[in-house]
C-alpha atoms as a PDB file:
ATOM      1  CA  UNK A   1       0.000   0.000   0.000  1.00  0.00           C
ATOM      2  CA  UNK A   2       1.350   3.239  -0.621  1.00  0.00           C
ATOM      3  CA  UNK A   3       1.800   5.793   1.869  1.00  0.00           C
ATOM      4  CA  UNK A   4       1.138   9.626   1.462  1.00  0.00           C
ATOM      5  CA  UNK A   5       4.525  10.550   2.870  1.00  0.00           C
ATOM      6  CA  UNK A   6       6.359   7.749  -0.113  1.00  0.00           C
ATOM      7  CA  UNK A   7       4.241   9.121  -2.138  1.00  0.00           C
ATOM      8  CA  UNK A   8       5.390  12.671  -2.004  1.00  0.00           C
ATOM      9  CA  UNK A   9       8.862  11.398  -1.606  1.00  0.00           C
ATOM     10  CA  UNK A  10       8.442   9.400  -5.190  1.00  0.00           C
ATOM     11  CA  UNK A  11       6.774  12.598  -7.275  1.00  0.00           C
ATOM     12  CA  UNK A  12       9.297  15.170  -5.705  1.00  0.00           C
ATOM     13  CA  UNK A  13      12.304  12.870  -7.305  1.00  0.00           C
ATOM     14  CA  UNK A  14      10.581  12.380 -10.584  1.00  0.00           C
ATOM     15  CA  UNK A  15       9.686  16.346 -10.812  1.00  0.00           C
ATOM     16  CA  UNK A  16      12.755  17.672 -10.098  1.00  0.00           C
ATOM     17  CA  UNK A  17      14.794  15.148 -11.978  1.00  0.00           C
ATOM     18  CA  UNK A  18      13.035  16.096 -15.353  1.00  0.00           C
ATOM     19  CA  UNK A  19      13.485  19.908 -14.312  1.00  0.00           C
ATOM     20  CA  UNK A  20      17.011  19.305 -14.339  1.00  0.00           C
ATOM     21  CA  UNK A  21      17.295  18.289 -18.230  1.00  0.00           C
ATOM     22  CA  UNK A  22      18.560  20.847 -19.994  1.00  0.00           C
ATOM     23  CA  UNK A  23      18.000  21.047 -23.849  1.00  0.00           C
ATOM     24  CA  UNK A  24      20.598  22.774 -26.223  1.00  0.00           C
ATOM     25  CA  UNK A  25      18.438  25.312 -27.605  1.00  0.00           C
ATOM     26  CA  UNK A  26      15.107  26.732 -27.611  1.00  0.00           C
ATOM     27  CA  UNK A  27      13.836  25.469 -30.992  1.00  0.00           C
ATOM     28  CA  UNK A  28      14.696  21.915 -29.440  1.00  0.00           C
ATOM     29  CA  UNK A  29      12.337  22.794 -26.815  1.00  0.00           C
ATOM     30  CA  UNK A  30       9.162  24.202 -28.795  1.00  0.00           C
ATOM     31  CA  UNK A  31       9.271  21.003 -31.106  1.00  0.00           C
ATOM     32  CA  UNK A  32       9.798  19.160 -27.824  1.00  0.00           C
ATOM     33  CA  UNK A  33       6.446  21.264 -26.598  1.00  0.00           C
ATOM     34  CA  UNK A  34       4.706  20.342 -29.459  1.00  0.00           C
ATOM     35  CA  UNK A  35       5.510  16.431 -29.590  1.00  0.00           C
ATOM     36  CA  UNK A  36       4.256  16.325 -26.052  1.00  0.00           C
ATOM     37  CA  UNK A  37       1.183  18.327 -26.357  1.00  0.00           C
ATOM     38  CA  UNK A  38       0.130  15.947 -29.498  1.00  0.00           C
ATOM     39  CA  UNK A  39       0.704  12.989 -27.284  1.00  0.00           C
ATOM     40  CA  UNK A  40      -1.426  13.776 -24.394  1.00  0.00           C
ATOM     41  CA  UNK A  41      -4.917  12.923 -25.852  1.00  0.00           C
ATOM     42  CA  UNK A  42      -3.950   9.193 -26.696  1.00  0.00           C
ATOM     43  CA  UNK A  43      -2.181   9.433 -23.034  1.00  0.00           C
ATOM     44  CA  UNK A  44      -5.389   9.994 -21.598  1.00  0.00           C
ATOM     45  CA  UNK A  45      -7.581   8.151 -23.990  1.00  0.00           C
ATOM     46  CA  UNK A  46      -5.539   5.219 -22.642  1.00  0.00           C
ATOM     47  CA  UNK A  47      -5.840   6.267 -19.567  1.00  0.00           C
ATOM     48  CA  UNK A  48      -1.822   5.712 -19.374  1.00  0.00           C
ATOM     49  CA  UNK A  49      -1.451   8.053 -16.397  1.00  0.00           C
ATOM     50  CA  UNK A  50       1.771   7.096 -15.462  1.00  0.00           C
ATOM     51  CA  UNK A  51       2.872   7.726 -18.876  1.00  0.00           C
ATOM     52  CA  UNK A  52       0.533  11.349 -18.616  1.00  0.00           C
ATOM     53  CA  UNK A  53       2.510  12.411 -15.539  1.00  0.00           C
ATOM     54  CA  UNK A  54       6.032  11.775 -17.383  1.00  0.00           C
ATOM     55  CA  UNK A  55       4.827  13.516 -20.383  1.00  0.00           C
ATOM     56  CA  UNK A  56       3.364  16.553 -18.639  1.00  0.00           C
ATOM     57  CA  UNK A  57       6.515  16.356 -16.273  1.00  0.00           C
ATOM     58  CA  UNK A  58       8.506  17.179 -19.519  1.00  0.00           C
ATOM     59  CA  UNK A  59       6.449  19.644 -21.154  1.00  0.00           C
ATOM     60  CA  UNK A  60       6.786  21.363 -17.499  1.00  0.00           C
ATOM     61  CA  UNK A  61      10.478  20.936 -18.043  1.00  0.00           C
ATOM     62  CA  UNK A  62      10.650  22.336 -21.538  1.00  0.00           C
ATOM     63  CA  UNK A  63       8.267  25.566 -20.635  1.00  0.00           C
ATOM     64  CA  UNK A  64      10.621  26.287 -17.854  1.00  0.00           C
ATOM     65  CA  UNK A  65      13.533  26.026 -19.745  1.00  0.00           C
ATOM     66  CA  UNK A  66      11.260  28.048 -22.768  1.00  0.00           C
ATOM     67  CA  UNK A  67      10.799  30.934 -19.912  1.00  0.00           C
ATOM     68  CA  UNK A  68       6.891  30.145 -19.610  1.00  0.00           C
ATOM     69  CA  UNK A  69       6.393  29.857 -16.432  1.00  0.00           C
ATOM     70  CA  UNK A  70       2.634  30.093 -16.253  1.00  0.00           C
ATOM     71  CA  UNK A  71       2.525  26.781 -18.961  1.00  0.00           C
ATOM     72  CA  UNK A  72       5.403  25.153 -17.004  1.00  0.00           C
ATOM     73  CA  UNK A  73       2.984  25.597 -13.645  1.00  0.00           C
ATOM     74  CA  UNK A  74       0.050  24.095 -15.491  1.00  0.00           C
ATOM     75  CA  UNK A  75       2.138  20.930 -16.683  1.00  0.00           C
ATOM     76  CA  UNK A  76       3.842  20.317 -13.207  1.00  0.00           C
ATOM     77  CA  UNK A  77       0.408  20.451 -12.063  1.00  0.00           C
ATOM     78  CA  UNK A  78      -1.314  18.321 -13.891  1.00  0.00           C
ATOM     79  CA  UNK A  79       1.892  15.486 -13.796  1.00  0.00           C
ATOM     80  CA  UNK A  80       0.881  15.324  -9.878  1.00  0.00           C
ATOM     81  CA  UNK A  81      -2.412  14.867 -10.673  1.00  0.00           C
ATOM     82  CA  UNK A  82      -1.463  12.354 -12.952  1.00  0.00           C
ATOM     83  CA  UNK A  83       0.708  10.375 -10.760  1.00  0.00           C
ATOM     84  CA  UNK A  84      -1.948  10.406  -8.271  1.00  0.00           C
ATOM     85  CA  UNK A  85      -4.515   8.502 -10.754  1.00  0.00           C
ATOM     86  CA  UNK A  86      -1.501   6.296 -11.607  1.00  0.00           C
ATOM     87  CA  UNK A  87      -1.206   5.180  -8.294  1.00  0.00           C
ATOM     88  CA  UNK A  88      -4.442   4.844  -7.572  1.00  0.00           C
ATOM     89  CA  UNK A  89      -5.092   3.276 -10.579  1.00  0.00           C
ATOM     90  CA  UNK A  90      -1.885   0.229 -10.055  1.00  0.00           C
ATOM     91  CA  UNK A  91      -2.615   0.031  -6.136  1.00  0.00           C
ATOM     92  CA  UNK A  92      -5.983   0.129  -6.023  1.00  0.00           C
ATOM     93  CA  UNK A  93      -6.366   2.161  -3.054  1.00  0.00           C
ATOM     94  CA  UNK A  94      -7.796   6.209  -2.887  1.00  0.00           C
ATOM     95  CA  UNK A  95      -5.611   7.992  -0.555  1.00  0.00           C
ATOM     96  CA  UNK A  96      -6.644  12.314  -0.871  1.00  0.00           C
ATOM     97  CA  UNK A  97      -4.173  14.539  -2.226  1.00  0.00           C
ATOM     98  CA  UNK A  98      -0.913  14.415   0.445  1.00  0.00           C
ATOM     99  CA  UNK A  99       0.369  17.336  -1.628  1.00  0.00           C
ATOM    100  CA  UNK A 100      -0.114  19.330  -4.935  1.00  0.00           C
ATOM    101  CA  UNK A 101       1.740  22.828  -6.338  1.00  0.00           C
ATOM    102  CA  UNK A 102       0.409  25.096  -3.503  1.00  0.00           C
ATOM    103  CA  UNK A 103       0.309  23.358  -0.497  1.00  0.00           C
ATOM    104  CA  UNK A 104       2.853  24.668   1.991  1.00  0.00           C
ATOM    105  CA  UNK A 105       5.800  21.733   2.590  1.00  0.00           C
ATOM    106  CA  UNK A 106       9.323  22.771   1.674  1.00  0.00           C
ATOM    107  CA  UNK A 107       9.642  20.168  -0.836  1.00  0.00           C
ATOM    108  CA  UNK A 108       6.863  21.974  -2.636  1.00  0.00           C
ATOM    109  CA  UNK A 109       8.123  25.543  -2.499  1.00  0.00           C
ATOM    110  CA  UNK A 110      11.555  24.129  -3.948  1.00  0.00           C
ATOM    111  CA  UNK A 111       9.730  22.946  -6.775  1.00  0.00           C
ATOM    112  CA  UNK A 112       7.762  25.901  -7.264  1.00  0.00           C
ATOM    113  CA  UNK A 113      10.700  28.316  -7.246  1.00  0.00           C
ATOM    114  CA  UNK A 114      12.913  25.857  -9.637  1.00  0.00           C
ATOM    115  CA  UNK A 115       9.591  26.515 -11.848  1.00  0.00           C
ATOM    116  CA  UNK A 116       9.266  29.806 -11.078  1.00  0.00           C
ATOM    117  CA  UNK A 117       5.327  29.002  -9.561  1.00  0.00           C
ATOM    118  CA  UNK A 118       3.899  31.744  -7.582  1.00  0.00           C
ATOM    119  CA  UNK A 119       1.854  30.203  -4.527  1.00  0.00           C
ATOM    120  CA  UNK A 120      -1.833  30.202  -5.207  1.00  0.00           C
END
């Protein structure tokens, strides 16, 4: 059974380990941005939610790194979410949000200023 806590743990390491890529310029990026965006309906079609939370992880990644932090927010955002319904999905247990963007633990505010996410 997973535990809130591991949980938070698990999605901090994955989100800031894509955040740390770094792409070699920014036309890279925008055709990066655009592969992922076009692979995100058949992610969720599938419901593939694992695969939707590494995606959107990504396309957080490449908005950062793009200087869009508003998109990058939205992405990071919705990866959590997605990791959520992956594990809830794979374990078969519904445990409430431990943690999303906004909430107030440090591991959260580092990710929000790596992304440059104001607090909501």
């Amino acid at each position: 059974m997973f535990r809130s806590a591991k949980f938070s743990a698990a999605a901090l390491c994955v989100l800031m380990g894509h955040a740390s890529l770094a792409s070699g310029d920014a036309s890279g990026d925008r055709k990066l941005v655009a592969e992922l965006r076009a692979s995100l309906p058949s992610l969720v079609v599938a419901e593939d939610y694992r695969g939707l939370s590494d995606a959107t992880s990504r396309l957080a990644s490449a908005y950062h790194r793009l200087g869009e932090p508003p998109e990058a927010c939205k992405a990071l955002s919705q990866s959590l979410e997605s990791y959520r319904m992956a594990v809830q999905k794979e374990s078969g247990v519904y445990e409430a949000a431990a943690s999303n963007v906004n909430d107030d633990s440090d591991g959260m505010a580092e990710v929000r200023a790596r992304f440059g996410c104001a607090q909501i």
